[in-house]
N, C-alpha and C. Protein backbone atom coordinates (compact mmCIF):
# COMPACT_ATOMS: atom_id res chain seq x y z
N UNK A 1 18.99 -22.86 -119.27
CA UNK A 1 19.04 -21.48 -118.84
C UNK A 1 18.03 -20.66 -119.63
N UNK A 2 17.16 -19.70 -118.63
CA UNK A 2 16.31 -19.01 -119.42
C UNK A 2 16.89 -17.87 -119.63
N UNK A 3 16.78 -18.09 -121.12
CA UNK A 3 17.27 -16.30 -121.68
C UNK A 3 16.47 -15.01 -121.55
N UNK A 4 16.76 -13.81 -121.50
CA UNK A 4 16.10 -12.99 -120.91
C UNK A 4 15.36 -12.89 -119.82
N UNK A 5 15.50 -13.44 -118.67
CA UNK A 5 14.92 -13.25 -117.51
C UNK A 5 15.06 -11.95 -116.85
N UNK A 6 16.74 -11.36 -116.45
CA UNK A 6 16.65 -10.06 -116.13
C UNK A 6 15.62 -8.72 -116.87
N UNK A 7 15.88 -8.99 -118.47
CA UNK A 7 14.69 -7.97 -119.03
C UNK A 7 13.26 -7.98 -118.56
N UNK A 8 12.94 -9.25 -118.87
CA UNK A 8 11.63 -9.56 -118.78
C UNK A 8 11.33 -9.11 -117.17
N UNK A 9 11.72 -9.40 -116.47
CA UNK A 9 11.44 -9.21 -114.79
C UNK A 9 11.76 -7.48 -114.64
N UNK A 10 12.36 -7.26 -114.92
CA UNK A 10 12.90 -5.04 -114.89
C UNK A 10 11.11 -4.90 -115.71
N UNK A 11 11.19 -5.16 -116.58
CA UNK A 11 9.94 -4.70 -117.43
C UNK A 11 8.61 -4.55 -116.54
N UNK A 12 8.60 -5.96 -115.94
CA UNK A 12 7.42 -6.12 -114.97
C UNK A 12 7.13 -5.17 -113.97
N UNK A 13 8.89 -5.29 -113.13
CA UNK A 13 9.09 -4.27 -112.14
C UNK A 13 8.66 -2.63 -112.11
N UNK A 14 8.97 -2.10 -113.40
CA UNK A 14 9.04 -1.11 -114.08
C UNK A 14 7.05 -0.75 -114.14
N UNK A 15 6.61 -1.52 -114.80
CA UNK A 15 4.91 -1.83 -114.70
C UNK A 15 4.54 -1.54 -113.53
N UNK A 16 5.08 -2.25 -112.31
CA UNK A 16 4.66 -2.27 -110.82
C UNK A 16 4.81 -0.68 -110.48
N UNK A 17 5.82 -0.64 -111.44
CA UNK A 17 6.45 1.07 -110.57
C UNK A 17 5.23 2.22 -111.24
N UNK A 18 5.22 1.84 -111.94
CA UNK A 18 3.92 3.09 -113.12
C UNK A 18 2.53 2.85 -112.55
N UNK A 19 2.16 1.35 -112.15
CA UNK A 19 0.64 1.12 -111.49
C UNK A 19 0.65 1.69 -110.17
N UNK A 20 1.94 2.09 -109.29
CA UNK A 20 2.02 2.75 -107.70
C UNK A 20 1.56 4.13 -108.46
N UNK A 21 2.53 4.78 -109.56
CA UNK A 21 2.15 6.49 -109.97
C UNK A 21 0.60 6.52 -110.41
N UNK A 22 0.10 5.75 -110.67
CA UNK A 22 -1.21 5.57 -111.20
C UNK A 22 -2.37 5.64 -110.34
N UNK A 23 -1.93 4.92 -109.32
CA UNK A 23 -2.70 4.98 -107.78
C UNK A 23 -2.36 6.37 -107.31
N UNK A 24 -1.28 6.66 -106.91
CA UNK A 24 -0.69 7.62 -106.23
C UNK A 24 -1.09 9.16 -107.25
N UNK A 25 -1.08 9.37 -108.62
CA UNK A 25 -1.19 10.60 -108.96
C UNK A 25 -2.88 10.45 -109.41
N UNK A 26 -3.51 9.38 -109.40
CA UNK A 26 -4.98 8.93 -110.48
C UNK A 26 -4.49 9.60 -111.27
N UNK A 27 -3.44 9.34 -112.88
CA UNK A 27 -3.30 9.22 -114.00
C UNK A 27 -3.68 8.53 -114.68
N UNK A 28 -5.06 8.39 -115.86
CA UNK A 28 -4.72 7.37 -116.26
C UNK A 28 -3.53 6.59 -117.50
N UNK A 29 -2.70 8.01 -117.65
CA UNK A 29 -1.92 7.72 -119.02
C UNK A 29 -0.77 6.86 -117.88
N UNK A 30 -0.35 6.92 -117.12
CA UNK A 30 0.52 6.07 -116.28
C UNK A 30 -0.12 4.42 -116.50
N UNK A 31 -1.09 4.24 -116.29
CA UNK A 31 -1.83 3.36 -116.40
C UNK A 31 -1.64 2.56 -117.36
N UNK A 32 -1.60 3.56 -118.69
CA UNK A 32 -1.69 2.95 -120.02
C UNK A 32 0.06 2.18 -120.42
N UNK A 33 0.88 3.20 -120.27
CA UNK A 33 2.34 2.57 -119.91
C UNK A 33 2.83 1.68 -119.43
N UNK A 34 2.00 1.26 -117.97
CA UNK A 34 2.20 0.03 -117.05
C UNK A 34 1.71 -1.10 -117.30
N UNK A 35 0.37 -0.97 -118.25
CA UNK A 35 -0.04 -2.14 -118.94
C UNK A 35 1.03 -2.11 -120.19
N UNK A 36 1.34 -1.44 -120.76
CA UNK A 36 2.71 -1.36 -122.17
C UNK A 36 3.71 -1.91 -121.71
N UNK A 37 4.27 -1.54 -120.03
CA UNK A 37 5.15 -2.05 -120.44
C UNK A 37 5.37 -3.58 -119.57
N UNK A 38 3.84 -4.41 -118.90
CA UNK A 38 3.82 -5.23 -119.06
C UNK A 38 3.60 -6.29 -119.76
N UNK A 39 3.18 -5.97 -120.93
CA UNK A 39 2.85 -6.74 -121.92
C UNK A 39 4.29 -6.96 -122.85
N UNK A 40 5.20 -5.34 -122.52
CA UNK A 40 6.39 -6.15 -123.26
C UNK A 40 7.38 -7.20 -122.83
N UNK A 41 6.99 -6.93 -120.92
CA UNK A 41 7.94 -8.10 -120.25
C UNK A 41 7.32 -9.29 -120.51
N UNK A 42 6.09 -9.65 -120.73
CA UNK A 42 5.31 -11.10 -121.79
C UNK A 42 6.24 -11.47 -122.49
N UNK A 43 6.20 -10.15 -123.61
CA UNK A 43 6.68 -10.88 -124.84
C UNK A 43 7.86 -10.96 -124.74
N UNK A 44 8.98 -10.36 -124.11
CA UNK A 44 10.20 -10.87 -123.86
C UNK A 44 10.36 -11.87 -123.49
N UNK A 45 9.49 -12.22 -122.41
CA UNK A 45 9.76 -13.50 -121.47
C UNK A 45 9.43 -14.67 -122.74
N UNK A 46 8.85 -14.78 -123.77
CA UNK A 46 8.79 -15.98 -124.48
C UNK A 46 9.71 -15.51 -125.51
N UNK A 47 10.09 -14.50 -125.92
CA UNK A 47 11.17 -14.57 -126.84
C UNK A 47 10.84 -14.00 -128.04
N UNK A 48 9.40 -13.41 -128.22
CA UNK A 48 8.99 -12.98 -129.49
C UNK A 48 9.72 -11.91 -130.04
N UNK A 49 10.51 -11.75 -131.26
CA UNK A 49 11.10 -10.77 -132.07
C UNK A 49 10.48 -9.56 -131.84
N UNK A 50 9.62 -9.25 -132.28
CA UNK A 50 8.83 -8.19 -132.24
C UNK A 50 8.66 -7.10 -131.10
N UNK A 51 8.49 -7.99 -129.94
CA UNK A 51 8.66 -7.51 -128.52
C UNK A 51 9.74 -6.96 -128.19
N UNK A 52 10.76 -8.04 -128.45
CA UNK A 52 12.30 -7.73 -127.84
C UNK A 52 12.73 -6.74 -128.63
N UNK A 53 12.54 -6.31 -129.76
CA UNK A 53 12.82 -4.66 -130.64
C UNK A 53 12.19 -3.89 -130.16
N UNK A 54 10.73 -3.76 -129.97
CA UNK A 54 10.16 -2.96 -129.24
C UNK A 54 10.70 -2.24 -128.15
N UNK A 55 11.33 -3.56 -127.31
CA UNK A 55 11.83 -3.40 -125.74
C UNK A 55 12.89 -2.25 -126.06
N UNK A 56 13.35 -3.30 -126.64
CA UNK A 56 14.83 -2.50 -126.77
C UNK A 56 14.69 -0.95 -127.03
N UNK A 57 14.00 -0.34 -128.52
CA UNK A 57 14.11 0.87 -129.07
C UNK A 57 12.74 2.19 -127.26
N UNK A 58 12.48 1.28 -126.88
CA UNK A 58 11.58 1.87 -125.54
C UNK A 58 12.26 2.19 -124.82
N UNK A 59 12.97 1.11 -124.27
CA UNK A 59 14.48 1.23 -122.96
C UNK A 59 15.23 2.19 -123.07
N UNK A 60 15.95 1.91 -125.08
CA UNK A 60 16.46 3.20 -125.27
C UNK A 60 15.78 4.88 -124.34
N UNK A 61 15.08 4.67 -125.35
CA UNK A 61 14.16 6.20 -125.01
C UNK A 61 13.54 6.15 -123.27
N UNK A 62 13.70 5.72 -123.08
CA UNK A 62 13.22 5.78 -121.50
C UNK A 62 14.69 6.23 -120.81
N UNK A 63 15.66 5.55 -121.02
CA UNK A 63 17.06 5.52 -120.76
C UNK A 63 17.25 7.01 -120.59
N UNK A 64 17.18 7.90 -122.07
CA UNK A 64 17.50 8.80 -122.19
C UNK A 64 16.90 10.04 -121.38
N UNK A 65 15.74 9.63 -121.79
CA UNK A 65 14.55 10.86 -120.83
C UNK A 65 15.01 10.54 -119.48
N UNK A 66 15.26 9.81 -118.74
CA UNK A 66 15.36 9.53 -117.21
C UNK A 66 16.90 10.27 -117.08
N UNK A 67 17.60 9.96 -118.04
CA UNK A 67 19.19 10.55 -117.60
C UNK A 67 18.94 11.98 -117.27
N UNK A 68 17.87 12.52 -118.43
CA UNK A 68 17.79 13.97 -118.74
C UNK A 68 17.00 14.72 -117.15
N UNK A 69 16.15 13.55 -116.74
CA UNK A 69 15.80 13.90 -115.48
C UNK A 69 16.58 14.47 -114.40
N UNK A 70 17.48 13.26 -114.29
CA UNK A 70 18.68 12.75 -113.51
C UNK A 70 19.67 13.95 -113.65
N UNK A 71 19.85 14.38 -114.91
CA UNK A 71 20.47 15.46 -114.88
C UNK A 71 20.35 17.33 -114.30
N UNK A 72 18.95 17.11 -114.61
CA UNK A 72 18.54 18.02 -114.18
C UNK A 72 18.11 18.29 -112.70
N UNK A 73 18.15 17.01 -112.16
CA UNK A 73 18.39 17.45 -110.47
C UNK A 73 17.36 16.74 -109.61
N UNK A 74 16.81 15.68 -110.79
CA UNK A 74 15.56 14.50 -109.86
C UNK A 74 16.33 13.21 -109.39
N UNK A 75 16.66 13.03 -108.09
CA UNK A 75 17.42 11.61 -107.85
C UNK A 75 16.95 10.67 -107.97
N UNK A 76 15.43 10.95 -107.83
CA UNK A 76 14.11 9.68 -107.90
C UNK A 76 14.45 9.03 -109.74
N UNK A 77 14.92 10.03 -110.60
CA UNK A 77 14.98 9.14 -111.59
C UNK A 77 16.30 8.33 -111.88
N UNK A 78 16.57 8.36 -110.73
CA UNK A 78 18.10 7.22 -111.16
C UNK A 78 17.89 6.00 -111.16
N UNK A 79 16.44 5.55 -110.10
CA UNK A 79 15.93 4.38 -110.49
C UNK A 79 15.60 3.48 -111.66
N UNK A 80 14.66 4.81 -112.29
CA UNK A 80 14.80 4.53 -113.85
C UNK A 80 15.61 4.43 -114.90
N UNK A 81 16.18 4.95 -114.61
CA UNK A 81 17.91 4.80 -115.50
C UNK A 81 18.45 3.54 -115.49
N UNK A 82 18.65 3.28 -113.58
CA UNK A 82 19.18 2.03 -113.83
C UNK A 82 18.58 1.03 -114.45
N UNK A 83 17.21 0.82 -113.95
CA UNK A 83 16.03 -0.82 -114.80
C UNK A 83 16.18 -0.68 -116.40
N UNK A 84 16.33 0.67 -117.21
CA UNK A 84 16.86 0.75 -118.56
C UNK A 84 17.80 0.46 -118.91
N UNK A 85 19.01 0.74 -117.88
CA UNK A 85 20.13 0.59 -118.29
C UNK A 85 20.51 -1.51 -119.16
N UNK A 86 19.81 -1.76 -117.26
CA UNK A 86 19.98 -3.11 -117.55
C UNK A 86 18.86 -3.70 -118.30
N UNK A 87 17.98 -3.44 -118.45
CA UNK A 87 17.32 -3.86 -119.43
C UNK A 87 17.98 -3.55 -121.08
N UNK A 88 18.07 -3.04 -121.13
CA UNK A 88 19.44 -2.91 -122.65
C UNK A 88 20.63 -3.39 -122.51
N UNK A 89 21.37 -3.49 -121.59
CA UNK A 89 22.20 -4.59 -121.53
C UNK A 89 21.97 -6.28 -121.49
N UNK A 90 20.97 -6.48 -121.26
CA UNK A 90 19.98 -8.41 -121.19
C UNK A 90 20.00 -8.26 -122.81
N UNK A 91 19.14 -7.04 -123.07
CA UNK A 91 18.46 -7.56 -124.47
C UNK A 91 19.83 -7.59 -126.01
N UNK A 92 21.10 -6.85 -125.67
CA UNK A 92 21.91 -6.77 -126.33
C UNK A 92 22.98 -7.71 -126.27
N UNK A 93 23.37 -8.47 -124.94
CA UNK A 93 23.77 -9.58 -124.70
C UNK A 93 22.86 -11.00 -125.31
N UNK A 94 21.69 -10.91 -125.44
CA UNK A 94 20.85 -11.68 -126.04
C UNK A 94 21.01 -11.72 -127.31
N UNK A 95 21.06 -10.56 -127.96
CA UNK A 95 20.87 -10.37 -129.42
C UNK A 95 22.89 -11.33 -129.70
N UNK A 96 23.58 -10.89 -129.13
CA UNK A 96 24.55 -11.38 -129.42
C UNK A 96 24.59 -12.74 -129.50
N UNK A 97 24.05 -13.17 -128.09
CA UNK A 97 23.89 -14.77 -128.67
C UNK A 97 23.63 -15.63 -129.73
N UNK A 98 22.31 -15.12 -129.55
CA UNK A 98 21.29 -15.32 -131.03
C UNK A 98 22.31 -15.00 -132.12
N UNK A 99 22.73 -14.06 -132.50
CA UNK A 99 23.37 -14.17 -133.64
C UNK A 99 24.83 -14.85 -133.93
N UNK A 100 25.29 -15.34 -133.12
CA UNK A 100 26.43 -16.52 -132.69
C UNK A 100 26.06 -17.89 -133.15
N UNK A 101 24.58 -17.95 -132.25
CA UNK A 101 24.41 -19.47 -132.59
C UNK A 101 23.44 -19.26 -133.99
N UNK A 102 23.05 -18.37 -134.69
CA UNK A 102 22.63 -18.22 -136.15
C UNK A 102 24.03 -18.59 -136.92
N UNK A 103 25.57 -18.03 -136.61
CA UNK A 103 26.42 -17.97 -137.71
C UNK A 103 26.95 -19.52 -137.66
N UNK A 104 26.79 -20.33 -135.89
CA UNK A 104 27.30 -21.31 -135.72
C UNK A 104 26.68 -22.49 -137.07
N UNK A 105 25.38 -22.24 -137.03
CA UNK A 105 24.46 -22.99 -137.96
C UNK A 105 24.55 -23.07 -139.13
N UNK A 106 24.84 -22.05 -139.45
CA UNK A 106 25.15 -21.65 -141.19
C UNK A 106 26.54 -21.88 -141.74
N UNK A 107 27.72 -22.18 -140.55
CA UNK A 107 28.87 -22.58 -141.13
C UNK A 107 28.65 -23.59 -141.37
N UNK A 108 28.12 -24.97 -141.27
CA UNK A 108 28.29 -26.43 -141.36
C UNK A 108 27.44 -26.42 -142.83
N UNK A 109 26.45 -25.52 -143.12
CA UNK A 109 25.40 -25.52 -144.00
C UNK A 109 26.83 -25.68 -145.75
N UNK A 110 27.34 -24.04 -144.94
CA UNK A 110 28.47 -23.65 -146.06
C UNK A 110 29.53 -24.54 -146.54
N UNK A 111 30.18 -25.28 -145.43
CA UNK A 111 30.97 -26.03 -145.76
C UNK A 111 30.74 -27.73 -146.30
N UNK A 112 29.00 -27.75 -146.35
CA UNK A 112 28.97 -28.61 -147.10
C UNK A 112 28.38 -28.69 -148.70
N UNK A 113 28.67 -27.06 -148.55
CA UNK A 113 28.06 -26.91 -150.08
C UNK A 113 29.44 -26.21 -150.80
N UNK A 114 30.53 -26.32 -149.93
CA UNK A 114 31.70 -26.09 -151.04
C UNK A 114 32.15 -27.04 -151.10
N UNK A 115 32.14 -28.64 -150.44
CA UNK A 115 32.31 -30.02 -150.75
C UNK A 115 31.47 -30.34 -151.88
N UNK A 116 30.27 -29.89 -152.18
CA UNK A 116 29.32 -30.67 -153.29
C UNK A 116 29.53 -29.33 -154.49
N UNK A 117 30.41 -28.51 -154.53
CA UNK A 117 30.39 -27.42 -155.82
C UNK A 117 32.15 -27.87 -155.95
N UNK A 118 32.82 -28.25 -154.82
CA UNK A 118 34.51 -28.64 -155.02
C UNK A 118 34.62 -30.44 -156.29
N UNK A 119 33.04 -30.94 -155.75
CA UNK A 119 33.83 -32.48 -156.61
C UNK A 119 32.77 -32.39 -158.04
């Protein structure tokens, strides 16, 4: 099973969605975003640390600004809300894993070093 696929694919999607505003408004700071935030669905998709924090603390803040949209009376940004939403839910379900099968590893480590400090 590949981990992070939903992130990594929203990320891309998300890219696709900023290169249409890019065409559609000739921005080029849209531009610059859509390459950002394809390069972070890359690095998600292989798993690099670095990326997947990135993702995450971005999603956040994208999350938020889009609600604030959303709130204020743009329906077009509920789209965005949602691809954040779930994109922080992949990457936090992930992180959980990862740190499951980190503690799984380190118990067998422990319990054989209170056998060799017990005799």
């Amino acid at each position: 099973m590949r981990r992070l696929r939903v992130a990594s694919s929203l990320l891309f999607l998300s890219g696709f969605l900023l290169l249409y505003y890019t065409y559609y408004l000739a921005s080029p700071i849209y531009l610059t975003f859509a390459i950002f935030n394809m390069g972070l669905g890359y690095g998600v998709g292989v798993e690099n640390r670095t990326a997947i924090k990135v993702a995450l603390i971005y999603a956040g803040v994208t999350f938020f600004f889009s609600l604030l949209f959303l709130i204020a009376g743009n329906p077009m940004a509920l789209v965005e809300v949602a691809i954040s939403f779930f994109i922080i839910h992949d990457i936090l379900s992930y992180i959980k894993v990862v740190i499951q099968e980190e503690e799984a590893e380190e118990e067998p480590e422990r319990s054989s070093e209170n056998e060799v400090d017990g005799e």
